[in-house]
PDB file of N, CA and C in Angstrom:
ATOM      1  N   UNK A   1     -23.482   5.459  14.892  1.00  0.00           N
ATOM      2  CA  UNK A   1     -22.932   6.700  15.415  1.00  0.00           C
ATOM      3  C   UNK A   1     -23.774   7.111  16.625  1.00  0.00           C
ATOM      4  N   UNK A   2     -22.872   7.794  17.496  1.00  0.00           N
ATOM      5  CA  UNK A   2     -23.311   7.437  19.090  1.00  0.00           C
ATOM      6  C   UNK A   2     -24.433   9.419  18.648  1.00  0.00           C
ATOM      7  N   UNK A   3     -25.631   9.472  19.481  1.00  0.00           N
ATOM      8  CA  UNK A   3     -26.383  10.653  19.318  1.00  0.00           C
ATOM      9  C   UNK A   3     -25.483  12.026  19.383  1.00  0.00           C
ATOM     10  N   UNK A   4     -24.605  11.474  20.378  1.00  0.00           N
ATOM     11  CA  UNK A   4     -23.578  12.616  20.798  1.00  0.00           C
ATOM     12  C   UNK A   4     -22.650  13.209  19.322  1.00  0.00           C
ATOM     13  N   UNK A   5     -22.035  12.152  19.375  1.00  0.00           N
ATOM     14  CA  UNK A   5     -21.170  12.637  17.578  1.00  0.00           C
ATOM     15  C   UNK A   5     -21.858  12.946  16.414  1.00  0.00           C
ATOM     16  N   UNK A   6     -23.599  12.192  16.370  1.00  0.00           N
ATOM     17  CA  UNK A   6     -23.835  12.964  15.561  1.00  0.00           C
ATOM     18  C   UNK A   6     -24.649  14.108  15.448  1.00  0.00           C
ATOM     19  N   UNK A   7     -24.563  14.630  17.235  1.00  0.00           N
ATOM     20  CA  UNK A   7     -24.641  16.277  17.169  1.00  0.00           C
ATOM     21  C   UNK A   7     -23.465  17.038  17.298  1.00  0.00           C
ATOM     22  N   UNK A   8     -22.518  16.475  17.053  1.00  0.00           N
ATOM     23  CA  UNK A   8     -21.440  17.404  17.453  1.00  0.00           C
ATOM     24  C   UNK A   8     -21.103  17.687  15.582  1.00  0.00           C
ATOM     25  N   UNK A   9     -21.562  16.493  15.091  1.00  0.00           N
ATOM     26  CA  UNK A   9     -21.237  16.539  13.616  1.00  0.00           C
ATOM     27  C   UNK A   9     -21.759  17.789  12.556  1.00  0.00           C
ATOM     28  N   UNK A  10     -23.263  17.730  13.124  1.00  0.00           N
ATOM     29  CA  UNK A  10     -24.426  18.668  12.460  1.00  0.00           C
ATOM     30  C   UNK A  10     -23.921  20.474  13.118  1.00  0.00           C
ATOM     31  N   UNK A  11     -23.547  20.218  14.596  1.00  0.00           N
ATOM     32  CA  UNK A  11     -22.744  21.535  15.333  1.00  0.00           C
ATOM     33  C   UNK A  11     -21.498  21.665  13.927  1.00  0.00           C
ATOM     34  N   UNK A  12     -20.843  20.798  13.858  1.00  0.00           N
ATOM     35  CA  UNK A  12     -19.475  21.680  12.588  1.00  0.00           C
ATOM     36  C   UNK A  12     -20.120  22.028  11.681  1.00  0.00           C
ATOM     37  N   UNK A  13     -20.635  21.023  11.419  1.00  0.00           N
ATOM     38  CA  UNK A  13     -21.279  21.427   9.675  1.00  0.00           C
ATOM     39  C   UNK A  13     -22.152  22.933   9.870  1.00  0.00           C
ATOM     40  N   UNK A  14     -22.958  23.139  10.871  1.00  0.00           N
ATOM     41  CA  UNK A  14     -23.731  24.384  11.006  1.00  0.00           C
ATOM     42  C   UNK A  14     -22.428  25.656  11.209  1.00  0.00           C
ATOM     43  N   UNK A  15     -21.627  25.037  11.792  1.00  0.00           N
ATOM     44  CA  UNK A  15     -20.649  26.230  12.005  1.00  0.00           C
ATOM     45  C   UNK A  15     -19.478  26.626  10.857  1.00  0.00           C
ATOM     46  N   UNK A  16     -19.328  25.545   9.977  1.00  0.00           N
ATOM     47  CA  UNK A  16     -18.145  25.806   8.578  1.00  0.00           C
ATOM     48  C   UNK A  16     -19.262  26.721   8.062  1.00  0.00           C
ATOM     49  N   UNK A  17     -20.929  25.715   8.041  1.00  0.00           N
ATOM     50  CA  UNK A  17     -21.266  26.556   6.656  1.00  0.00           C
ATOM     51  C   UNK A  17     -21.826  28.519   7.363  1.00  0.00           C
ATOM     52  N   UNK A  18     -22.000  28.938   8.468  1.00  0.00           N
ATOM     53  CA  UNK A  18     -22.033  30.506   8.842  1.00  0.00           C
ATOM     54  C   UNK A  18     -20.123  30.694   8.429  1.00  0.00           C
ATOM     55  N   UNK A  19     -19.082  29.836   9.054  1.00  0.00           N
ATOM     56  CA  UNK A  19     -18.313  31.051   9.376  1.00  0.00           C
ATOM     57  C   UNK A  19     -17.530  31.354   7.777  1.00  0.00           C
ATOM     58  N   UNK A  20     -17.522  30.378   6.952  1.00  0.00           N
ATOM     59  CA  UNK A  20     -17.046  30.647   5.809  1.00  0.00           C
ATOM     60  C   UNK A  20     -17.289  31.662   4.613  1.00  0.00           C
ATOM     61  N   UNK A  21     -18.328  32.020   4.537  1.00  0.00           N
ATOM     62  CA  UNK A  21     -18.934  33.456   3.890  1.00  0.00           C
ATOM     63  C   UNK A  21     -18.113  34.671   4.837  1.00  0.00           C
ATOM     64  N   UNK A  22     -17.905  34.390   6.436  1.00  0.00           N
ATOM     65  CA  UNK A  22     -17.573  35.704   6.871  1.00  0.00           C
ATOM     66  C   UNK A  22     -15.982  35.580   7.004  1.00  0.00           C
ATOM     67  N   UNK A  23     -15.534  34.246   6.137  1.00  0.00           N
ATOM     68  CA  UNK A  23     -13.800  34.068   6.110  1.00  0.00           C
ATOM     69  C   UNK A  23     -13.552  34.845   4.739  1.00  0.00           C
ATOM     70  N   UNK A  24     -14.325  34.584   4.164  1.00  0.00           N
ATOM     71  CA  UNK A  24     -14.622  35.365   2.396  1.00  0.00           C
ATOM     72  C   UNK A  24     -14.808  36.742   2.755  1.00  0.00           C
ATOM     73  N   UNK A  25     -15.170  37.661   3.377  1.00  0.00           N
ATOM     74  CA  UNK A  25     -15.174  39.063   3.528  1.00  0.00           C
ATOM     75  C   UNK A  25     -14.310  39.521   4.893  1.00  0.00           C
ATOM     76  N   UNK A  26     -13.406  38.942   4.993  1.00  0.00           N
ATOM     77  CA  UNK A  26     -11.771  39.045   6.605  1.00  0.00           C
ATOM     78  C   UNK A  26     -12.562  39.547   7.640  1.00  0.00           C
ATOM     79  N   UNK A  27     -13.372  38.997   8.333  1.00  0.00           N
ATOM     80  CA  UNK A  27     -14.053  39.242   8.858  1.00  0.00           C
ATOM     81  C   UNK A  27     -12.546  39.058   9.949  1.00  0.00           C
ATOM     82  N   UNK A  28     -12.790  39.865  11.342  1.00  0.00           N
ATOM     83  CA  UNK A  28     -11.880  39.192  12.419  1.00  0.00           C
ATOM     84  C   UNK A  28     -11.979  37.765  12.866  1.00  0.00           C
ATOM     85  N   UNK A  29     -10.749  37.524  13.430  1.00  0.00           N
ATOM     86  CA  UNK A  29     -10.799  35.845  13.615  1.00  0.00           C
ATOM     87  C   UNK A  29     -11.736  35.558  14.997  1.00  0.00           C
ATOM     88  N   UNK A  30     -11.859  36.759  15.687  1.00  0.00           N
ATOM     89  CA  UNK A  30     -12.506  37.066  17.299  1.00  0.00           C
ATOM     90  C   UNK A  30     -14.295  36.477  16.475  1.00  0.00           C
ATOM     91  N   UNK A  31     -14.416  37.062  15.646  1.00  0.00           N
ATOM     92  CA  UNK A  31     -15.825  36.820  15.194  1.00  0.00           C
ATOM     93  C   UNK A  31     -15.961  36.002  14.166  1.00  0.00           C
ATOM     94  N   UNK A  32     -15.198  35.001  13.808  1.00  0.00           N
ATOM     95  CA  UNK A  32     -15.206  34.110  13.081  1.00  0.00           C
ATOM     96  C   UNK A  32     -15.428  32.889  14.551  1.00  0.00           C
ATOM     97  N   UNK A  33     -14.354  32.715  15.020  1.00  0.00           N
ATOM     98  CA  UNK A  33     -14.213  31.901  15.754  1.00  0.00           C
ATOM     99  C   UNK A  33     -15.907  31.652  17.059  1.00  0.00           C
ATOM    100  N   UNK A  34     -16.327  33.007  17.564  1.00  0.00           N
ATOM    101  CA  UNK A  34     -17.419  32.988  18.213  1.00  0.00           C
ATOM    102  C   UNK A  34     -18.641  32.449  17.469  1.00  0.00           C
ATOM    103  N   UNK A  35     -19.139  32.714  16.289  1.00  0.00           N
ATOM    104  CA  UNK A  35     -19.706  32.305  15.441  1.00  0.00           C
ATOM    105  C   UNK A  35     -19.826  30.596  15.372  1.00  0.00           C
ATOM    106  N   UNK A  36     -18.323  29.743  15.332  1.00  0.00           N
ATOM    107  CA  UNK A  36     -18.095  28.895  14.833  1.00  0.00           C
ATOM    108  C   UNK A  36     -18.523  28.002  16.350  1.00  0.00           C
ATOM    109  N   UNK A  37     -18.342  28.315  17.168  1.00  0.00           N
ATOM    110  CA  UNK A  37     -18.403  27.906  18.606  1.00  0.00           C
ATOM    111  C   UNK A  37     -19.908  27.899  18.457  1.00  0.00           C
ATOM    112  N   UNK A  38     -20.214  28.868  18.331  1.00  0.00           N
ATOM    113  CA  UNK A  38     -22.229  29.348  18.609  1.00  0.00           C
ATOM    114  C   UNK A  38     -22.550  28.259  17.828  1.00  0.00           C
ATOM    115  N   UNK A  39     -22.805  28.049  16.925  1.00  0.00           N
ATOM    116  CA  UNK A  39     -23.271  27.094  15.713  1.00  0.00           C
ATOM    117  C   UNK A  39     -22.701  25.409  16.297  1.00  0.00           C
ATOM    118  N   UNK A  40     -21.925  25.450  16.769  1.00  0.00           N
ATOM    119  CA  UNK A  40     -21.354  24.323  17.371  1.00  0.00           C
ATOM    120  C   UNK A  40     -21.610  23.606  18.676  1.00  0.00           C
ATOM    121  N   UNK A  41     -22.415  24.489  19.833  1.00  0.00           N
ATOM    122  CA  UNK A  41     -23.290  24.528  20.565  1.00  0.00           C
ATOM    123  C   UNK A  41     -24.280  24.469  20.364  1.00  0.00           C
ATOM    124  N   UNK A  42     -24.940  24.795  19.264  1.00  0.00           N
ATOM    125  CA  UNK A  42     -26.490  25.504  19.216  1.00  0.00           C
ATOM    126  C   UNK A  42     -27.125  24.114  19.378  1.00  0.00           C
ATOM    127  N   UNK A  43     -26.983  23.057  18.461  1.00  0.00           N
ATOM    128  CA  UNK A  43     -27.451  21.522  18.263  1.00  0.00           C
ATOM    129  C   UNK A  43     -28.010  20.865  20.017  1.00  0.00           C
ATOM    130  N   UNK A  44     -27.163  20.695  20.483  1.00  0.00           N
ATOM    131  CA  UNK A  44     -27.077  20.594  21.634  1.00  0.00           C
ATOM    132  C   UNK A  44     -28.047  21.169  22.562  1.00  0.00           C
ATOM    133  N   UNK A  45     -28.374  22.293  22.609  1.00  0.00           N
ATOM    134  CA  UNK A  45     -30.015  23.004  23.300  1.00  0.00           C
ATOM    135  C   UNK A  45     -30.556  22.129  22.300  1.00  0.00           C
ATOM    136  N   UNK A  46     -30.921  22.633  20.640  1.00  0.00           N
ATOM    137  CA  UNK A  46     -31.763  22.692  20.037  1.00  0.00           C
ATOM    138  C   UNK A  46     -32.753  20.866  20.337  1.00  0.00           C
ATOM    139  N   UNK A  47     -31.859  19.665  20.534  1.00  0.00           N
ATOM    140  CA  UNK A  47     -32.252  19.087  20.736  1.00  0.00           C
ATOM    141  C   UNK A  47     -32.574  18.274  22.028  1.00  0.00           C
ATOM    142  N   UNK A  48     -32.030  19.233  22.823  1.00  0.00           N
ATOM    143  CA  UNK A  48     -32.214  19.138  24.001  1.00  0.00           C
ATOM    144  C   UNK A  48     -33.795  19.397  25.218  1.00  0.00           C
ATOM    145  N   UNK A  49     -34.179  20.824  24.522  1.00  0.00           N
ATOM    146  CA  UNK A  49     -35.103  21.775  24.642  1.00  0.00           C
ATOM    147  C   UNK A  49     -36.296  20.920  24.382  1.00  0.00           C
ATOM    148  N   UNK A  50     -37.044  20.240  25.464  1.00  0.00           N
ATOM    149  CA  UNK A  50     -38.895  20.431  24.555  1.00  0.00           C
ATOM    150  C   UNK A  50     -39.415  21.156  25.028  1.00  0.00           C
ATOM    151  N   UNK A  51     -40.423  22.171  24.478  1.00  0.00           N
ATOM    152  CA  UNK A  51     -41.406  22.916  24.514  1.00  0.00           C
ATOM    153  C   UNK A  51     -42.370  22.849  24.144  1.00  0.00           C
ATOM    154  N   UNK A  52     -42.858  21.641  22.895  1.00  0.00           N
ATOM    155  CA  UNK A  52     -43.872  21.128  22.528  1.00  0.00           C
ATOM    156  C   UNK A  52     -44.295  22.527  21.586  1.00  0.00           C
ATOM    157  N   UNK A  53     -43.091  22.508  20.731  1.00  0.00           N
ATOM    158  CA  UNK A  53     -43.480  23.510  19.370  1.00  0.00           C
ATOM    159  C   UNK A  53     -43.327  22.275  18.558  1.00  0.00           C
ATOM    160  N   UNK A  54     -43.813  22.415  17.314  1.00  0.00           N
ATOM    161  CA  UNK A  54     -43.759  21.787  15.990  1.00  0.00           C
ATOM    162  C   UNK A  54     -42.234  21.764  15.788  1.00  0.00           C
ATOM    163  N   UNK A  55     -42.042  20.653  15.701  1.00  0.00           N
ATOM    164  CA  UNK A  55     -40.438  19.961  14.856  1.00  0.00           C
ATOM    165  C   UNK A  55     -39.890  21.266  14.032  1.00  0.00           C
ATOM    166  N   UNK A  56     -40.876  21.218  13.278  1.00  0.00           N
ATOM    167  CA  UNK A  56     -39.972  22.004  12.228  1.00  0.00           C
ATOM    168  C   UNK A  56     -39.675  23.825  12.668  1.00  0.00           C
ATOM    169  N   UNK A  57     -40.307  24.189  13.493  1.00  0.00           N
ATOM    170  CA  UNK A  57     -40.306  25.666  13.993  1.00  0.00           C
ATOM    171  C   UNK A  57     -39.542  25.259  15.045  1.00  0.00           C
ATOM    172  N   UNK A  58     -38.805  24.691  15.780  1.00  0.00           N
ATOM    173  CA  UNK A  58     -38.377  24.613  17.132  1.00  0.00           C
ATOM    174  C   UNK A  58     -36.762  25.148  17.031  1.00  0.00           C
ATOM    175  N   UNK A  59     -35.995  24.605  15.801  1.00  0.00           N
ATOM    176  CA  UNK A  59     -34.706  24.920  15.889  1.00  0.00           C
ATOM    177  C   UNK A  59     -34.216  26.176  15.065  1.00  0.00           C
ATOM    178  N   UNK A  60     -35.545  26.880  14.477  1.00  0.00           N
ATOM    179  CA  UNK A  60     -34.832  28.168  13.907  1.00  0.00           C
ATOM    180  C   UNK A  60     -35.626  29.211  15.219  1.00  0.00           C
ATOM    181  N   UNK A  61     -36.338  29.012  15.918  1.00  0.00           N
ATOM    182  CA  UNK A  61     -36.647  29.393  16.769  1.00  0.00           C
ATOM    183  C   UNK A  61     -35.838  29.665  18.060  1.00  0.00           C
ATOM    184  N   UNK A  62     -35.544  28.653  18.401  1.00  0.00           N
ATOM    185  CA  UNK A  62     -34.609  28.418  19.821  1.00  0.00           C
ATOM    186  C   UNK A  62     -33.293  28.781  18.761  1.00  0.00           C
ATOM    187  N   UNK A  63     -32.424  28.727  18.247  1.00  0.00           N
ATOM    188  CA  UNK A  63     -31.448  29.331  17.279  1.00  0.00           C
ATOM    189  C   UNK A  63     -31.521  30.936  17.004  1.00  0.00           C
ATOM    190  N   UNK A  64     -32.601  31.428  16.833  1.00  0.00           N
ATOM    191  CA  UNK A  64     -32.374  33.016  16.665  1.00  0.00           C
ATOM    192  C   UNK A  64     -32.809  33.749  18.261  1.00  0.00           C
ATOM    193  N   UNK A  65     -32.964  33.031  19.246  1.00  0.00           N
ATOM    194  CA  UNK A  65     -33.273  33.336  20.780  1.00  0.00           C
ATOM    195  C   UNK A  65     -31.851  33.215  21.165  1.00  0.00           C
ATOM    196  N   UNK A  66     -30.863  32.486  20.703  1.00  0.00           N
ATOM    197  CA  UNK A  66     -29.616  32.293  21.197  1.00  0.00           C
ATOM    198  C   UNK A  66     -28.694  33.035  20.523  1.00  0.00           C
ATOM    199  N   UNK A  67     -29.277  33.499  19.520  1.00  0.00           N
ATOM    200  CA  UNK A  67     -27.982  34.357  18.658  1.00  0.00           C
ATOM    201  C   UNK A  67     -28.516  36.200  19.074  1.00  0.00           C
ATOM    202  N   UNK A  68     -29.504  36.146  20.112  1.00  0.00           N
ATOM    203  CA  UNK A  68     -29.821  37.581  20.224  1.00  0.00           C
ATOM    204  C   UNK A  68     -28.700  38.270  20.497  1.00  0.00           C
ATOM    205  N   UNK A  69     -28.470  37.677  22.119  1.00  0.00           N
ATOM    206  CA  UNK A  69     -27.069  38.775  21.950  1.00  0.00           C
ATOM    207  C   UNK A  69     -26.336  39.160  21.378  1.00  0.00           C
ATOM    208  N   UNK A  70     -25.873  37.824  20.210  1.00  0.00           N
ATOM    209  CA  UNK A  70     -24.504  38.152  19.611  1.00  0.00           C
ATOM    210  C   UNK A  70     -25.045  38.823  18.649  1.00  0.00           C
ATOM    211  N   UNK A  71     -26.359  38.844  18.233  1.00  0.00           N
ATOM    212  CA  UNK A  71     -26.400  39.731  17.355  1.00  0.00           C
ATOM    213  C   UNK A  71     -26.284  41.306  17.816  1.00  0.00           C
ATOM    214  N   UNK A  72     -27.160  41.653  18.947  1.00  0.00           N
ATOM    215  CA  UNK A  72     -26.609  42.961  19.752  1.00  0.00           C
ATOM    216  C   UNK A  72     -25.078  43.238  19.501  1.00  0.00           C
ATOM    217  N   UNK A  73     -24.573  42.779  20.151  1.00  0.00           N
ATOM    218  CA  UNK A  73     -22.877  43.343  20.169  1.00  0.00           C
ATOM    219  C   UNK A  73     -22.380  43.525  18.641  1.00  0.00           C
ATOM    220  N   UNK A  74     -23.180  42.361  17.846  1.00  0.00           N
ATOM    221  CA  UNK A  74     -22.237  43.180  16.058  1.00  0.00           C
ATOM    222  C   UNK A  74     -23.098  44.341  15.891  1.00  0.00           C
ATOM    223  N   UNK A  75     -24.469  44.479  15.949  1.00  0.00           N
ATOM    224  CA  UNK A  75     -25.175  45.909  15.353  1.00  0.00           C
ATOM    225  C   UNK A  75     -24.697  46.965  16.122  1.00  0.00           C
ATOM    226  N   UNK A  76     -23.931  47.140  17.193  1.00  0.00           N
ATOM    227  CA  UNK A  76     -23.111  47.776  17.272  1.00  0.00           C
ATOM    228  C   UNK A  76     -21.913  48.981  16.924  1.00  0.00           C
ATOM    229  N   UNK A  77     -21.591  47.722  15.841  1.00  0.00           N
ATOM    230  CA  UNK A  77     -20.534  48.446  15.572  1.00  0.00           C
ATOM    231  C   UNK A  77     -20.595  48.529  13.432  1.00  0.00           C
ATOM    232  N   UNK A  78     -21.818  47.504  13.501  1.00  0.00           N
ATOM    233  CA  UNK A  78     -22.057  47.357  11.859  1.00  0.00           C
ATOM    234  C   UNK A  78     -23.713  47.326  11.932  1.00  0.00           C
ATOM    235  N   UNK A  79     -24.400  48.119  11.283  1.00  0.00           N
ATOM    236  CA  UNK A  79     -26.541  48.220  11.929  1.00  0.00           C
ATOM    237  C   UNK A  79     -26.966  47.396  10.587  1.00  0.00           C
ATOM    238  N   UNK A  80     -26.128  47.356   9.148  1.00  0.00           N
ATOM    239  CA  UNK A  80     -26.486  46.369   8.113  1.00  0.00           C
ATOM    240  C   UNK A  80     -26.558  45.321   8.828  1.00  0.00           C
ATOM    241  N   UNK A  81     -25.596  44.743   9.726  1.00  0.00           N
ATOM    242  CA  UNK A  81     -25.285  42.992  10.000  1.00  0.00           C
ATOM    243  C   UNK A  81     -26.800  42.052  10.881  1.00  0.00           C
ATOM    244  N   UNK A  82     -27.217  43.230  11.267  1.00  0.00           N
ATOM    245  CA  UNK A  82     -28.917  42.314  11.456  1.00  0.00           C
ATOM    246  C   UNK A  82     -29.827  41.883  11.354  1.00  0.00           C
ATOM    247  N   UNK A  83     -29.494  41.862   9.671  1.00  0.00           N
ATOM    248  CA  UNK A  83     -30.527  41.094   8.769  1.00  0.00           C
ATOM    249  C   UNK A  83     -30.043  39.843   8.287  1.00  0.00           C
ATOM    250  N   UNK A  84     -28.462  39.807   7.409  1.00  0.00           N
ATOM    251  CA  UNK A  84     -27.917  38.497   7.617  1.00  0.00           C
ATOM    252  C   UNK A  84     -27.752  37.760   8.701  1.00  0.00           C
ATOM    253  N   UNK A  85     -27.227  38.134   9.685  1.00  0.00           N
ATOM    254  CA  UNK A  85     -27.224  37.407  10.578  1.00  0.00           C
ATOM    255  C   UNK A  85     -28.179  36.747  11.700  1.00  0.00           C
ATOM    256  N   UNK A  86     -29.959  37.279  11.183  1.00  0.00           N
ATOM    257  CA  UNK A  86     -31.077  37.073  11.597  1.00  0.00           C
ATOM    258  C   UNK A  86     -31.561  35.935  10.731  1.00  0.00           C
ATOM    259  N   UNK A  87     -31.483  35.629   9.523  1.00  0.00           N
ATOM    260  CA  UNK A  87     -31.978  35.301   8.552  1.00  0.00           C
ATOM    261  C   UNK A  87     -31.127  33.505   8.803  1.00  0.00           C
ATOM    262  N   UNK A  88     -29.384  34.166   8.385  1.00  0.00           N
ATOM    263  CA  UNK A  88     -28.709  32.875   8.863  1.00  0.00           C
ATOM    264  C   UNK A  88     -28.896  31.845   9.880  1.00  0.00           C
ATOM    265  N   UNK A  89     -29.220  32.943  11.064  1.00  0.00           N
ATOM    266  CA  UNK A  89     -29.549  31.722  12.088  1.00  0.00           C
ATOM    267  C   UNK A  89     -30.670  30.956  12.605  1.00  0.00           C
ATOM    268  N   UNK A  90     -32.301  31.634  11.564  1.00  0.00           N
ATOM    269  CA  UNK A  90     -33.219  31.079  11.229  1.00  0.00           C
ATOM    270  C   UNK A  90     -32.966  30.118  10.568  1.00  0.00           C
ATOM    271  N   UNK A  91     -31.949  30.010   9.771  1.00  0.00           N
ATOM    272  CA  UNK A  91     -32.186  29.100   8.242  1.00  0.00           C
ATOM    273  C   UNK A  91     -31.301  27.526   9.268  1.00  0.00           C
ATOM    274  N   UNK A  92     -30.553  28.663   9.187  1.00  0.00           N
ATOM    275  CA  UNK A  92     -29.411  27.017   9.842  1.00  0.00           C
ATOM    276  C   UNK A  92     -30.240  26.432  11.104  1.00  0.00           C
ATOM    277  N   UNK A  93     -30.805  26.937  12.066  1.00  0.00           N
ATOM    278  CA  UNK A  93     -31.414  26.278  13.308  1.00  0.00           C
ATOM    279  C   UNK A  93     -32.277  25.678  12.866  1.00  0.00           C
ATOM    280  N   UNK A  94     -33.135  26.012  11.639  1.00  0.00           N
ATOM    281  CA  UNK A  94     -34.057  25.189  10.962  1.00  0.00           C
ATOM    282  C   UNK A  94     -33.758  23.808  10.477  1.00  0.00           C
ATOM    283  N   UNK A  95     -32.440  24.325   9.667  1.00  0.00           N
ATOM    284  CA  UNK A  95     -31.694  22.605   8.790  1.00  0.00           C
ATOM    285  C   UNK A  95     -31.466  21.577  10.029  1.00  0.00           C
ATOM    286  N   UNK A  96     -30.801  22.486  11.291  1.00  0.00           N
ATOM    287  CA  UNK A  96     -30.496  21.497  12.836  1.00  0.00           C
ATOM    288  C   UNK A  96     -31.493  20.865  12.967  1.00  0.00           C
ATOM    289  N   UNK A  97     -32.762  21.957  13.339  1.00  0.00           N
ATOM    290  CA  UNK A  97     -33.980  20.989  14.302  1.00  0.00           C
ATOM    291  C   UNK A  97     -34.326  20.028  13.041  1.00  0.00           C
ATOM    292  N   UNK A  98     -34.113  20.185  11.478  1.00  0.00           N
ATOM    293  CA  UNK A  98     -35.003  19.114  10.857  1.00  0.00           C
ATOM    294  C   UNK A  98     -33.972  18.076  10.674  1.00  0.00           C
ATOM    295  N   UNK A  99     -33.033  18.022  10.727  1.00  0.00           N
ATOM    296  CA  UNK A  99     -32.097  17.155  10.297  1.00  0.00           C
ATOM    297  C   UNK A  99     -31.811  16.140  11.854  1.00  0.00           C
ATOM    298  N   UNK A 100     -32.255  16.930  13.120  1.00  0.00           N
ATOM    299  CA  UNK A 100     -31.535  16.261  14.083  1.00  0.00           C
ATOM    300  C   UNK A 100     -33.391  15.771  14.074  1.00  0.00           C
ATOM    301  N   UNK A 101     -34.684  16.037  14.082  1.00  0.00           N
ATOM    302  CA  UNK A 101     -35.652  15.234  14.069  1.00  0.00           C
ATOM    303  C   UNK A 101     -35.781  14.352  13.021  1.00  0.00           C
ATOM    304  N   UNK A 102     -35.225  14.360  11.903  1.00  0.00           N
ATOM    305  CA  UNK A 102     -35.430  13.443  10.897  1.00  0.00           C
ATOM    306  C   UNK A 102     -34.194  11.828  11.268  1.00  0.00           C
ATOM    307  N   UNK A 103     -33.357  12.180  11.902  1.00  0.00           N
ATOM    308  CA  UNK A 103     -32.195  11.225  12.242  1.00  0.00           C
ATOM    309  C   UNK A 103     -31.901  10.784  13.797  1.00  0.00           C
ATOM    310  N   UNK A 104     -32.019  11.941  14.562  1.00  0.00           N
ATOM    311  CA  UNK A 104     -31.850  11.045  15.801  1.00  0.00           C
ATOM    312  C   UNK A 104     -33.799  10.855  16.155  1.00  0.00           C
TER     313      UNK A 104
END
C-alpha cells in the first residue's frame, strides 16, 4: 500500500471514529461533515510536519493546533463543547502520529 492510501486510510478511520458519536447526538450535517474533512486532512500535516518533537507528542500536538479554530467557532454557540472536543483531538492525533510512525 502506496504511503499516500495509507494516509488517506488512517484520515477516514480518524474521521468515522470523531464524527459518529456526534451522528448519535443530530448533531448538524454542516458540523458533522467539517469534522469528518478535518480528521481526514489532519494525517497529512501530521506526517508531513518535522519539528523534531518526540514521535509520540507530535500528532496530538500538531492535531489540537489545527482544531483551534474549529474549536473557537463551536464554543460559540455551545461553551460545554471545549473539553470534548479538546480531549478528542488530542487522543486521535495521538493514535495518527503513533500509528503513522509505527507503519510508514
Amino acid at each position: 500500500m502506496t504511503t499516500f492510501l495509507f494516509t488517506l486510510l488512517i484520515g477516514l478511520l480518524g474521521g468515522l471514529i470523531d464524527v459518529l458519536p456526534m451522528i448519535k447526538m443530530k448533531m448538524d450535517k454542516y458540523s458533522n461533515f467539517s469534522a469528518f474533512v478535518h480528521y481526514l486532512i489532519a494525517p497529512f500535516i501530521i506526517f508531513s510536519i518535522e519539528w523534531g518533537l518526540p514521535w509520540w507528542l507530535k500528532g496530538g500536538l500538531l492535531n489540537l493546533l489545527l482544531t483551534i479554530p474549529v474549536i473557537i467557532l463551536a464554543v460559540k454557540d455551545d461553551k460545554k463543547s471545549i473539553i470534548p472536543m479538546t480531549i478528542m483531538s488530542i487522543v486521535l492525533g495521538t493514535l495518527m502520529g503513533v500509528v503513522g510512525y509505527l507503519v510508514i
